[in-house]
PDB file of N, CA and C in Angstrom:
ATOM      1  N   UNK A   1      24.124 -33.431 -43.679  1.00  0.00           N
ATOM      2  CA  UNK A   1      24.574 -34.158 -42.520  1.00  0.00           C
ATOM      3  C   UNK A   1      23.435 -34.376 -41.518  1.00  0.00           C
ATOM      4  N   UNK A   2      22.320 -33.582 -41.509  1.00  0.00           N
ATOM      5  CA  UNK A   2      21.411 -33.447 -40.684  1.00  0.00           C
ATOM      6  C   UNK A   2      20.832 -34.470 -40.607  1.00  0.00           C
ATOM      7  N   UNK A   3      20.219 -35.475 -42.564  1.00  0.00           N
ATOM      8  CA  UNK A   3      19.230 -36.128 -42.921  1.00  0.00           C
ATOM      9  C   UNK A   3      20.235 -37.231 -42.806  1.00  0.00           C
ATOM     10  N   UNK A   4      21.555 -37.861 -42.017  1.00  0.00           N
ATOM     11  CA  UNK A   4      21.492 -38.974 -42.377  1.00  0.00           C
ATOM     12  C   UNK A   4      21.166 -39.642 -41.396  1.00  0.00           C
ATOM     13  N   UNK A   5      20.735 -41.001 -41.700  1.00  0.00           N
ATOM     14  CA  UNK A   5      19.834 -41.859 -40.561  1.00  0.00           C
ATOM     15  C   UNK A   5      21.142 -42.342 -39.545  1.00  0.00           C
ATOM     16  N   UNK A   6      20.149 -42.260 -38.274  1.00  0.00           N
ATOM     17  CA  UNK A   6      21.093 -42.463 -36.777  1.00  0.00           C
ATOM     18  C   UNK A   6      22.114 -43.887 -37.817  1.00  0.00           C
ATOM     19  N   UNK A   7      21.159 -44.982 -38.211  1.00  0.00           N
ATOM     20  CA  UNK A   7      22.040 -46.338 -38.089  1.00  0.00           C
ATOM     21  C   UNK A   7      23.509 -46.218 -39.122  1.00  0.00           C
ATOM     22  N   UNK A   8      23.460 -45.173 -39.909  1.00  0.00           N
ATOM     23  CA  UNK A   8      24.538 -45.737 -41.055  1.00  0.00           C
ATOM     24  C   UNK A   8      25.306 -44.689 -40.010  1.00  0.00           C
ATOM     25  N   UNK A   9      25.038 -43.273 -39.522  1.00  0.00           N
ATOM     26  CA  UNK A   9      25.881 -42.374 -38.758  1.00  0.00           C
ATOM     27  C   UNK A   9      27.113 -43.720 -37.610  1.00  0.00           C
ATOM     28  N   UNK A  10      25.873 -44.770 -36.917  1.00  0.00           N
ATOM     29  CA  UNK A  10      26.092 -45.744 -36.254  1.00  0.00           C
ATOM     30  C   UNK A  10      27.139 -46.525 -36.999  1.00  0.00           C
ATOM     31  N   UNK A  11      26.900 -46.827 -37.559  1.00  0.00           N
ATOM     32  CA  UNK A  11      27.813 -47.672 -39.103  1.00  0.00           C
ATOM     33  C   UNK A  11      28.838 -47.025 -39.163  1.00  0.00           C
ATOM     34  N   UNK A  12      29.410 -45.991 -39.077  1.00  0.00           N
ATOM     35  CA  UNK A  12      30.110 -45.273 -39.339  1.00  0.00           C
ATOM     36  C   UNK A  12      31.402 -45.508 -38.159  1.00  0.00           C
ATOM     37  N   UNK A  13      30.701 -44.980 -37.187  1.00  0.00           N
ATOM     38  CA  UNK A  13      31.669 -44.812 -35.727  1.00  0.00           C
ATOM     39  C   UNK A  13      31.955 -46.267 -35.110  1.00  0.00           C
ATOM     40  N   UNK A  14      31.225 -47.367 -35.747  1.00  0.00           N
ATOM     41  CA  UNK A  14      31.693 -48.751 -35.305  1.00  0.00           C
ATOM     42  C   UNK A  14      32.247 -48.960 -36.369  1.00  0.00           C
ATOM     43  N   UNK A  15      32.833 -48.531 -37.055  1.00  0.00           N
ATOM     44  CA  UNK A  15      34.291 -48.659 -39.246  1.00  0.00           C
ATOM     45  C   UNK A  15      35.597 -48.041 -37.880  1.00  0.00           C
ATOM     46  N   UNK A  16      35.038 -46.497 -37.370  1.00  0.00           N
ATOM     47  CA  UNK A  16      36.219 -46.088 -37.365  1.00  0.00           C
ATOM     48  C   UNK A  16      36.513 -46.443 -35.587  1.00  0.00           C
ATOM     49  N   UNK A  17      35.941 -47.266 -34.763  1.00  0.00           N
ATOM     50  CA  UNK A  17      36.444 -47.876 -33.864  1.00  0.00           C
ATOM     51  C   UNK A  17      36.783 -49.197 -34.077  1.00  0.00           C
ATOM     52  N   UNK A  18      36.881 -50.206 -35.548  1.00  0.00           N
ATOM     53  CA  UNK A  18      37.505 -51.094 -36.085  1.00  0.00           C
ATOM     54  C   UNK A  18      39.026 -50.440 -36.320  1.00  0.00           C
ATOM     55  N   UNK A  19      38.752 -49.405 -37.022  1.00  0.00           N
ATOM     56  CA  UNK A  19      40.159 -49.007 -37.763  1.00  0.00           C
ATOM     57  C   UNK A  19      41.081 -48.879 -37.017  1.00  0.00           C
ATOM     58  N   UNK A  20      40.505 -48.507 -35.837  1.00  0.00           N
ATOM     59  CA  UNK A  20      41.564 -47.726 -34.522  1.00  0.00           C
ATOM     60  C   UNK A  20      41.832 -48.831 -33.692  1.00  0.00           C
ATOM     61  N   UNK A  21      41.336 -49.524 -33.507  1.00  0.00           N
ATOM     62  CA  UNK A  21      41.236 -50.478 -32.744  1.00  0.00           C
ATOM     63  C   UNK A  21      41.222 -49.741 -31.325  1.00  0.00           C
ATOM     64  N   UNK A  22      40.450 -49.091 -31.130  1.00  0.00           N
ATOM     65  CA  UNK A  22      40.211 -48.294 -30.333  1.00  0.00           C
ATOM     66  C   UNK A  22      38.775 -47.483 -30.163  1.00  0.00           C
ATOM     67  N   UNK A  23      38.299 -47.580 -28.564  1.00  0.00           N
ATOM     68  CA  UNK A  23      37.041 -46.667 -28.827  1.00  0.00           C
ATOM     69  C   UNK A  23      35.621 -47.281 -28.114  1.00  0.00           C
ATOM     70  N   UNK A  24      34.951 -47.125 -27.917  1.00  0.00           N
ATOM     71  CA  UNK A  24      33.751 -47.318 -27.517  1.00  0.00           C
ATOM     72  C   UNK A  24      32.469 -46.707 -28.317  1.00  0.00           C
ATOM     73  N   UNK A  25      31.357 -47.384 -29.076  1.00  0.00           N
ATOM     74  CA  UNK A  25      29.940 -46.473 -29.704  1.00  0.00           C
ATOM     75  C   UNK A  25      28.993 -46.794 -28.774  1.00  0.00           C
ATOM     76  N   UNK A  26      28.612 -45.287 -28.766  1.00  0.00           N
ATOM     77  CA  UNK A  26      27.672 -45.052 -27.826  1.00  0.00           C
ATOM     78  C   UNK A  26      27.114 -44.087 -28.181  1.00  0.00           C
ATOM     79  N   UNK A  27      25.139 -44.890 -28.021  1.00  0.00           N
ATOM     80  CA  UNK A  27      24.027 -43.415 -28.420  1.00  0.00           C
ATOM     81  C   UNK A  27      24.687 -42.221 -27.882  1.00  0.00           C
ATOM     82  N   UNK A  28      24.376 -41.109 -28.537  1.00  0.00           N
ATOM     83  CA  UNK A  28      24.406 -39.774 -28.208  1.00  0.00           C
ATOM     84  C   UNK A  28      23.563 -39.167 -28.892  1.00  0.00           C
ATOM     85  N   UNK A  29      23.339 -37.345 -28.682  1.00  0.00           N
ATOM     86  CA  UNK A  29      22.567 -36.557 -29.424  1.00  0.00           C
ATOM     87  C   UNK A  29      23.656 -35.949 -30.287  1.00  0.00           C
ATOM     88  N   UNK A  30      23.459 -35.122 -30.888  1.00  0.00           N
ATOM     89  CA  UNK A  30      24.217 -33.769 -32.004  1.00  0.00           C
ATOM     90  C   UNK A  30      23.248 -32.720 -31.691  1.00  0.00           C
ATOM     91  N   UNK A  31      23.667 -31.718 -31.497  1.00  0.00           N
ATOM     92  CA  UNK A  31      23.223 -30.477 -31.598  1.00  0.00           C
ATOM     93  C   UNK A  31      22.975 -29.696 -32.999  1.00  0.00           C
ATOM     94  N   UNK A  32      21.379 -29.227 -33.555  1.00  0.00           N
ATOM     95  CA  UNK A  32      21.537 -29.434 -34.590  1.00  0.00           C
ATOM     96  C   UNK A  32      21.910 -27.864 -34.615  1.00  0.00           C
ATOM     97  N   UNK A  33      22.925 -27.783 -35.980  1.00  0.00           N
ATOM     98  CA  UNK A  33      23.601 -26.302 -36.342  1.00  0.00           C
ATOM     99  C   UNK A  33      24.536 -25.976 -36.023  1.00  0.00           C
ATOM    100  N   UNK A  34      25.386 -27.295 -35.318  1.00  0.00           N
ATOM    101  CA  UNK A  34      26.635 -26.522 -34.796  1.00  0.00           C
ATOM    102  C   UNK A  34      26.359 -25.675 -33.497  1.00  0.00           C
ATOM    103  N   UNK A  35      25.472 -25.529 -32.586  1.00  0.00           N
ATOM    104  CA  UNK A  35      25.013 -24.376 -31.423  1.00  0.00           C
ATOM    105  C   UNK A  35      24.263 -23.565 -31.806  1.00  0.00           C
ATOM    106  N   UNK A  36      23.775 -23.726 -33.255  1.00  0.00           N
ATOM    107  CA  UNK A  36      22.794 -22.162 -33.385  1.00  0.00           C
ATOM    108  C   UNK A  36      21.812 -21.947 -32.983  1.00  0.00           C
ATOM    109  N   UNK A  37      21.416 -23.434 -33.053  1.00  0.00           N
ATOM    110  CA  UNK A  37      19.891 -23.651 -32.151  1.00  0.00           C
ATOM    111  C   UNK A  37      19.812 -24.964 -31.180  1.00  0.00           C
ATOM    112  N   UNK A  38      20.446 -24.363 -29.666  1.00  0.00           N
ATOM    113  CA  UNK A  38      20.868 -25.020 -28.859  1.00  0.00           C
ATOM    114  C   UNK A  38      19.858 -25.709 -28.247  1.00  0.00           C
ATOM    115  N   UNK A  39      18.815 -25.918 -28.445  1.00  0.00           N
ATOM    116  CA  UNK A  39      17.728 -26.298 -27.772  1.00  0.00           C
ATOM    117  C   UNK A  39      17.625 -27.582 -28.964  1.00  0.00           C
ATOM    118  N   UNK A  40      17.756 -27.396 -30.420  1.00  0.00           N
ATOM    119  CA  UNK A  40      17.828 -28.544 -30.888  1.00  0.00           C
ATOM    120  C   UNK A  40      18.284 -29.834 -31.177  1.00  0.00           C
ATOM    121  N   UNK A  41      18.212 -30.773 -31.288  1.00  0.00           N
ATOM    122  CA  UNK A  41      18.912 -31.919 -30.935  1.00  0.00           C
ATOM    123  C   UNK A  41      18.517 -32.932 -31.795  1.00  0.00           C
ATOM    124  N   UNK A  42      19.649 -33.722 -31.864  1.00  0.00           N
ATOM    125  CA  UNK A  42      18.548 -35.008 -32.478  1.00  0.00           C
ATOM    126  C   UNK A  42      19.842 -36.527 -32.255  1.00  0.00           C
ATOM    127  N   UNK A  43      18.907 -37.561 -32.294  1.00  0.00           N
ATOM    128  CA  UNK A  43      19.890 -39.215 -31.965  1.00  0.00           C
ATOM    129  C   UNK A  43      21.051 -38.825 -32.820  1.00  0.00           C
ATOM    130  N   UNK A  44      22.489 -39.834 -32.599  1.00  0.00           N
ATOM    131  CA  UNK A  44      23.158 -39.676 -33.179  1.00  0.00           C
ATOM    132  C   UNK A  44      24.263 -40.907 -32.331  1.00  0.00           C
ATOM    133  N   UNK A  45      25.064 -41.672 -33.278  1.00  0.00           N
ATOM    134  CA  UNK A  45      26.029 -42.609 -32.547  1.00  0.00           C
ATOM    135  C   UNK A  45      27.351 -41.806 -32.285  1.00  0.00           C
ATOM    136  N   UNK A  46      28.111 -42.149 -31.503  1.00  0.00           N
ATOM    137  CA  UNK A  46      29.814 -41.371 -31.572  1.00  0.00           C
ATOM    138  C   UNK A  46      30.628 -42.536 -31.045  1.00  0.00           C
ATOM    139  N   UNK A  47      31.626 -41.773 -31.609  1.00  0.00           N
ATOM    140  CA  UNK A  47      33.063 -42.673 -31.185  1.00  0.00           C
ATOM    141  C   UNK A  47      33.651 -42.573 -29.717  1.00  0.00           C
ATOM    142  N   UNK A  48      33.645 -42.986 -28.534  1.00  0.00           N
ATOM    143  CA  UNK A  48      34.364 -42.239 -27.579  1.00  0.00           C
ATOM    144  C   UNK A  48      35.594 -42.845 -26.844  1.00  0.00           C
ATOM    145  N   UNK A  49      36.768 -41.971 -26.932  1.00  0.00           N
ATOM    146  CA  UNK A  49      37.926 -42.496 -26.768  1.00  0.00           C
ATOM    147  C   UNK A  49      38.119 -42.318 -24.918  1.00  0.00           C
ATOM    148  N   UNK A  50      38.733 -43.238 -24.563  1.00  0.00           N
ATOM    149  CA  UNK A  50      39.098 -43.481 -23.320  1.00  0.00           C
ATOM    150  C   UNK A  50      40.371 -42.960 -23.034  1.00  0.00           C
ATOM    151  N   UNK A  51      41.170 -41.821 -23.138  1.00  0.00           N
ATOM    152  CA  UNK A  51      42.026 -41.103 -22.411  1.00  0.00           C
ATOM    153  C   UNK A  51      42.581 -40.638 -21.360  1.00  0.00           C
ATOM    154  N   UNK A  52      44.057 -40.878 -21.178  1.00  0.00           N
ATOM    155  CA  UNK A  52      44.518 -40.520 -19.965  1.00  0.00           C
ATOM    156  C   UNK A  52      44.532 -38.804 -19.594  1.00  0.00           C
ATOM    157  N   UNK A  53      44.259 -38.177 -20.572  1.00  0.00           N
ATOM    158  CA  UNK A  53      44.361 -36.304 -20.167  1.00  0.00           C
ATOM    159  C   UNK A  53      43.220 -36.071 -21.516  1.00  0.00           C
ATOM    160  N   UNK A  54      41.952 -36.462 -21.396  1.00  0.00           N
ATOM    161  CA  UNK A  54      41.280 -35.751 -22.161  1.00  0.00           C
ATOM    162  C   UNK A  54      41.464 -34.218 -22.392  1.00  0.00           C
ATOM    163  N   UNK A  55      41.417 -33.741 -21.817  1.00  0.00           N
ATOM    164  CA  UNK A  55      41.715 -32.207 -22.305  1.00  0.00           C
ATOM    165  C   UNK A  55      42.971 -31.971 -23.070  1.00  0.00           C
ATOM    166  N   UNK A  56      43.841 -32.780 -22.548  1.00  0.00           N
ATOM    167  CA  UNK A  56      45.536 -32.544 -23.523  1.00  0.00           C
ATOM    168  C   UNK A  56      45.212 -32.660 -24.901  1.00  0.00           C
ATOM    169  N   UNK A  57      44.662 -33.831 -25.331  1.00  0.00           N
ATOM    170  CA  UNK A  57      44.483 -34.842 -26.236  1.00  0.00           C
ATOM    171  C   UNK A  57      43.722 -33.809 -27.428  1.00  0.00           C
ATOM    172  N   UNK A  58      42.763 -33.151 -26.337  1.00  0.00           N
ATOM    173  CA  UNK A  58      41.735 -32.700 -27.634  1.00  0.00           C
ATOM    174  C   UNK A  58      42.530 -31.528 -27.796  1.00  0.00           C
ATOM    175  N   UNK A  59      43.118 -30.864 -27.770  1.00  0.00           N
ATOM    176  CA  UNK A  59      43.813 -29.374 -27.530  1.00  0.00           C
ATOM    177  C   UNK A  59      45.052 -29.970 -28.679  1.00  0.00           C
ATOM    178  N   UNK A  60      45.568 -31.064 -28.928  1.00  0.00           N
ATOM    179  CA  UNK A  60      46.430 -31.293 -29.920  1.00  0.00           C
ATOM    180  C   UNK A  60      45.887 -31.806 -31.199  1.00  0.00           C
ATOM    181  N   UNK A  61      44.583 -32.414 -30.673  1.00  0.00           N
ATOM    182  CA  UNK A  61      43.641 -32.618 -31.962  1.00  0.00           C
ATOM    183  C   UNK A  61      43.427 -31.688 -32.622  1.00  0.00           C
ATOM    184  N   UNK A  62      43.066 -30.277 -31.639  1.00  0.00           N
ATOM    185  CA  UNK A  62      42.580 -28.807 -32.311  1.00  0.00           C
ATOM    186  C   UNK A  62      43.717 -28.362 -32.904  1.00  0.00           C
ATOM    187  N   UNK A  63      45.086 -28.555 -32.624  1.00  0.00           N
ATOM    188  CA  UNK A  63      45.816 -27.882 -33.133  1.00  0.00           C
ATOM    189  C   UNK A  63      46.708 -28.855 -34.548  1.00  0.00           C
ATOM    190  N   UNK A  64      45.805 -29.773 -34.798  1.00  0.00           N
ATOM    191  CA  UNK A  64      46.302 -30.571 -36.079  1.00  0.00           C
ATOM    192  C   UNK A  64      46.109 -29.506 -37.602  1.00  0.00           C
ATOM    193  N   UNK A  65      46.193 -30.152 -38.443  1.00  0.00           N
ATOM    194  CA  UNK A  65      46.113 -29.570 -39.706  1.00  0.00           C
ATOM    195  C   UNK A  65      45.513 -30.450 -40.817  1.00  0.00           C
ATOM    196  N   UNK A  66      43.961 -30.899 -40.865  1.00  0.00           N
ATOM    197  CA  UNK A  66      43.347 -29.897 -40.686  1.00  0.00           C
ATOM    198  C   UNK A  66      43.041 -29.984 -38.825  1.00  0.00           C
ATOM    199  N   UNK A  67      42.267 -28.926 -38.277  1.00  0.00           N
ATOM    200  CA  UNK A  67      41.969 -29.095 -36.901  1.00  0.00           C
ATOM    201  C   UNK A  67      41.018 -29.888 -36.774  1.00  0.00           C
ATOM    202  N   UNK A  68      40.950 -30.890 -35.459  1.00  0.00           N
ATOM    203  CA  UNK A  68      39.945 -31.876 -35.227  1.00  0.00           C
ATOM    204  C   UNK A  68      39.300 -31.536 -34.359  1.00  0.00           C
ATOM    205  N   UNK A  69      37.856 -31.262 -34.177  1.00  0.00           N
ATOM    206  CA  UNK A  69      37.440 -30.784 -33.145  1.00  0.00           C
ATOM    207  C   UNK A  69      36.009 -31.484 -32.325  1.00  0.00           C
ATOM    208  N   UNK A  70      36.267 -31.888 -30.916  1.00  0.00           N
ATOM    209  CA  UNK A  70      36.259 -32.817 -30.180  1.00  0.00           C
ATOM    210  C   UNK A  70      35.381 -32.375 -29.281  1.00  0.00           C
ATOM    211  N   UNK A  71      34.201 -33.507 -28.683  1.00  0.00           N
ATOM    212  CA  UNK A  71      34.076 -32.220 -27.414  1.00  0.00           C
ATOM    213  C   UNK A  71      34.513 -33.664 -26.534  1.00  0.00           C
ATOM    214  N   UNK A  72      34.627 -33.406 -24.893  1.00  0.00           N
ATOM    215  CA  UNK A  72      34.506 -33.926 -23.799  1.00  0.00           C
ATOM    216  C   UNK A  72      33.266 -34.138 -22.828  1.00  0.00           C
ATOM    217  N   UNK A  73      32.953 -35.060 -22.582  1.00  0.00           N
ATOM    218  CA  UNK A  73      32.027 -35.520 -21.441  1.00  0.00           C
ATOM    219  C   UNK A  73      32.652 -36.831 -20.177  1.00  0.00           C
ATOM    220  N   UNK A  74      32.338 -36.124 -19.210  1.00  0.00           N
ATOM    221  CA  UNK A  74      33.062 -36.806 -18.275  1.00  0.00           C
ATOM    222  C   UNK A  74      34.717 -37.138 -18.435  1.00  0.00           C
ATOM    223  N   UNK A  75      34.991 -37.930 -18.195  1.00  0.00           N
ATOM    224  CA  UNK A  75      36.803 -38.038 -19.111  1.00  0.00           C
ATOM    225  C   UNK A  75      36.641 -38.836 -20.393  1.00  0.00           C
ATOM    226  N   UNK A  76      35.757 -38.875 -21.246  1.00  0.00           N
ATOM    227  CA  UNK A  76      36.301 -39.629 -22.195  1.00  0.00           C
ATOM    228  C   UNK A  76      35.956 -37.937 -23.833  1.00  0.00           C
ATOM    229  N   UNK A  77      36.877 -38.715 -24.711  1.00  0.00           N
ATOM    230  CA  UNK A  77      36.735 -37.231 -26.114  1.00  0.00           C
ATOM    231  C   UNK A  77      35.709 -38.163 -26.750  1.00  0.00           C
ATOM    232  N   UNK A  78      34.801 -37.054 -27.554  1.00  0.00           N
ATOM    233  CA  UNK A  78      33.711 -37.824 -28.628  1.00  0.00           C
ATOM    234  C   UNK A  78      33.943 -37.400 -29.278  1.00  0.00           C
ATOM    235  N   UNK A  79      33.639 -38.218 -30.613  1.00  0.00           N
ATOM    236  CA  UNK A  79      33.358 -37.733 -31.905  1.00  0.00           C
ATOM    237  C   UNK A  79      32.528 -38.161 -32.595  1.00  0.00           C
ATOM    238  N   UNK A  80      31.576 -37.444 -33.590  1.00  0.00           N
ATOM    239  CA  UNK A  80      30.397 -38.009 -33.814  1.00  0.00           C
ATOM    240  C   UNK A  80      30.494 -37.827 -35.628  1.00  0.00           C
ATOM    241  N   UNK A  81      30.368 -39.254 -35.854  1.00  0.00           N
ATOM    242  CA  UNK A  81      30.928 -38.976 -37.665  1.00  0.00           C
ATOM    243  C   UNK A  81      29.965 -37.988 -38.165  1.00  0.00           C
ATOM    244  N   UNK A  82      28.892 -37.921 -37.605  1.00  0.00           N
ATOM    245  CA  UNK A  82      27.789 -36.976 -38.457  1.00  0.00           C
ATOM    246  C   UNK A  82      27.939 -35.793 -38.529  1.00  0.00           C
ATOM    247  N   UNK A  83      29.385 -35.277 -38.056  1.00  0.00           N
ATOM    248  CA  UNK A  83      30.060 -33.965 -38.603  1.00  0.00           C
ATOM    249  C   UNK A  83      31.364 -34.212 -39.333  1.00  0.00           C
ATOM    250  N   UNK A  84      31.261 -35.435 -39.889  1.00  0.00           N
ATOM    251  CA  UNK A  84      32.646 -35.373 -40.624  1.00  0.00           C
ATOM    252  C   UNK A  84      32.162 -36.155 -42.035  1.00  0.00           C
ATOM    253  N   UNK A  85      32.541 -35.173 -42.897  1.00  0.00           N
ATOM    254  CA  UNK A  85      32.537 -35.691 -44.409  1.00  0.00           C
ATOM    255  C   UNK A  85      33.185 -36.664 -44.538  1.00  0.00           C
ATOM    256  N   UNK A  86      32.554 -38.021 -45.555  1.00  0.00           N
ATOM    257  CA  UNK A  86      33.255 -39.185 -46.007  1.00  0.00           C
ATOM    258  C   UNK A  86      34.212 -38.711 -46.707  1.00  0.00           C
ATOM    259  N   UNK A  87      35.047 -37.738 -47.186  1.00  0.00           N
ATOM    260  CA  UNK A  87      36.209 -37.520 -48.067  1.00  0.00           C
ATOM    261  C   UNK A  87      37.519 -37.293 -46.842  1.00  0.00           C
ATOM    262  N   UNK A  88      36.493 -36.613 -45.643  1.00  0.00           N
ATOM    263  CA  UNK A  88      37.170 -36.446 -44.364  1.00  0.00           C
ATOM    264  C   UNK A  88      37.984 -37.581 -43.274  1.00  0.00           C
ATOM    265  N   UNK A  89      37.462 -38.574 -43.789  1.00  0.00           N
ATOM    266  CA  UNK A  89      37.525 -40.001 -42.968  1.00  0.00           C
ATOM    267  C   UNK A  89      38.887 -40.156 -42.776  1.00  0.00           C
ATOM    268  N   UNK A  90      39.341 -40.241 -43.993  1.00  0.00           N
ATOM    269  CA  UNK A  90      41.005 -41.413 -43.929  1.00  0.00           C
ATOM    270  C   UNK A  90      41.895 -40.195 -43.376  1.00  0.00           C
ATOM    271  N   UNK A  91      41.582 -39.088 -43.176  1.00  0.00           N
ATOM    272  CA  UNK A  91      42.095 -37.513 -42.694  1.00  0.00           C
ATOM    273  C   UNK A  91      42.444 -38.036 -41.639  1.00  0.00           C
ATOM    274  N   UNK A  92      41.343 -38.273 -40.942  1.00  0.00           N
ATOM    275  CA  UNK A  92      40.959 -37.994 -39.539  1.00  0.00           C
ATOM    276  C   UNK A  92      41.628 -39.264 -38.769  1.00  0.00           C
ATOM    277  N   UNK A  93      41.075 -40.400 -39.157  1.00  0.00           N
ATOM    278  CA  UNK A  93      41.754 -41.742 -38.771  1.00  0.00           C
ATOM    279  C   UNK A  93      42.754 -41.843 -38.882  1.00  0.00           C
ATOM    280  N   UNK A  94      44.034 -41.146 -39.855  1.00  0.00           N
ATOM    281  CA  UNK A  94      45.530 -41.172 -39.927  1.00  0.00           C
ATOM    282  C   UNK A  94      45.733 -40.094 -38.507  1.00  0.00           C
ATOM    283  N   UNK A  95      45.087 -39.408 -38.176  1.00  0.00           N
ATOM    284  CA  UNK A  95      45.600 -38.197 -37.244  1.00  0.00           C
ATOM    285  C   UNK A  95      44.869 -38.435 -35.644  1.00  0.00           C
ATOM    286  N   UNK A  96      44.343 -39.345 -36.052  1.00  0.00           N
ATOM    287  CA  UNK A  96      43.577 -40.291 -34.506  1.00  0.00           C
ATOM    288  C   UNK A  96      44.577 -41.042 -34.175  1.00  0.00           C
ATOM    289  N   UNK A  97      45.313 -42.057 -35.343  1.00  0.00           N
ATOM    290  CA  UNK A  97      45.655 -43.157 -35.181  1.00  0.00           C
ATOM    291  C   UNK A  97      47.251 -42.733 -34.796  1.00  0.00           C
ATOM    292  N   UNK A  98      47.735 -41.455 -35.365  1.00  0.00           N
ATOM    293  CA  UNK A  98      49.298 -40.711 -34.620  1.00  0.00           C
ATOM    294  C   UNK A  98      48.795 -40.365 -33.019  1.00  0.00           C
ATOM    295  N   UNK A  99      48.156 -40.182 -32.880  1.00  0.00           N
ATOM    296  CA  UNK A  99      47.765 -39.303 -31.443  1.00  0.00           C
ATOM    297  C   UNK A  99      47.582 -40.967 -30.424  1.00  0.00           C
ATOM    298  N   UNK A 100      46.957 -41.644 -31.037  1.00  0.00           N
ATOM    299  CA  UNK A 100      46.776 -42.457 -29.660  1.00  0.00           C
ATOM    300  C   UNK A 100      47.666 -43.614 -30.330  1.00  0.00           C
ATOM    301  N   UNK A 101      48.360 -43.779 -31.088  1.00  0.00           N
ATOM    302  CA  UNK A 101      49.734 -44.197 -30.783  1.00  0.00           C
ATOM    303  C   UNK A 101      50.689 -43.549 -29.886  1.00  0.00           C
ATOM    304  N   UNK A 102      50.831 -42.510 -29.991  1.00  0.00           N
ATOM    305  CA  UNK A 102      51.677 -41.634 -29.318  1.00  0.00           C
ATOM    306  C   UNK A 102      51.254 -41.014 -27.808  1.00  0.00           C
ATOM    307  N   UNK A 103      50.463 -41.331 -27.273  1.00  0.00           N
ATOM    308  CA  UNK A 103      49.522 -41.378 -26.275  1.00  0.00           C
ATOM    309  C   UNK A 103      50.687 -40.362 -25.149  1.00  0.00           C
ATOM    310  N   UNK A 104      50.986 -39.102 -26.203  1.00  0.00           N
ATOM    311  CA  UNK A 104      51.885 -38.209 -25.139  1.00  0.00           C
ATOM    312  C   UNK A 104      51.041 -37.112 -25.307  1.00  0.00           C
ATOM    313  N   UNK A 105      50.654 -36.829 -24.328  1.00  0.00           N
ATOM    314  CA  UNK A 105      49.280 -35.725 -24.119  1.00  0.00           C
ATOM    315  C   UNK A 105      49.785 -34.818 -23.065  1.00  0.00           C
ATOM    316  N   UNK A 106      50.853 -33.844 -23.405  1.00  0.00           N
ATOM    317  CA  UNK A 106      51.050 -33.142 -22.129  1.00  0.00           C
ATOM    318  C   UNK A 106      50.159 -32.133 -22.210  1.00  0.00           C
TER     319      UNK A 106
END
């Protein structure tokens, strides 16, 4: 996940803000390791959703099956495909696409 190039990562998060019809891509970094080595970093595109209770939203994401896990900046949730396996995709987009249909985020 580390080695794939920013543009197809890019490629990626502008598929699944088609699918959703929903979303904004926008440069970002990734932290490389998951936090292990917080000082590391590198380019990376993400998806970022425009929400009325970001925090609700991601807290029901976390508690999906499998769990989706999201971070927040400012009010909007990101997600950055370059932590999600292509087998992971149609997962994730069916369980995006219940949540912000359902746009009940208590």
């Amino acid at each position: 996940m580390i080695s794939i190039p920013p543009e197809i990562v890019e490629k990626r998060a502008r598929t699944w803000a088609d699918r959703l019809a929903n979303g904004e891509v926008i440069e970002s970094q990734s932290t490389v390791g998951g936090g292990s080595l917080p000082e590391e970093t590198l380019p990376t595109w993400t998806l970022t959703l425009a929400v009325d209770k970001p925090n609700a939203f991601a807290k029901q994401l976390r508690q999906e099956t499998p769990p989706i896990i999201t971070r927040i900046e400012g009010d909007r949730v990101i997600l950055d495909p370059r932590t999600v396996l292509p087998e992971q995709e149609e997962t994730l987009l069916h369980i995006l696409r219940k949540h912000l249909v359902g746009k009940n985020f208590e």
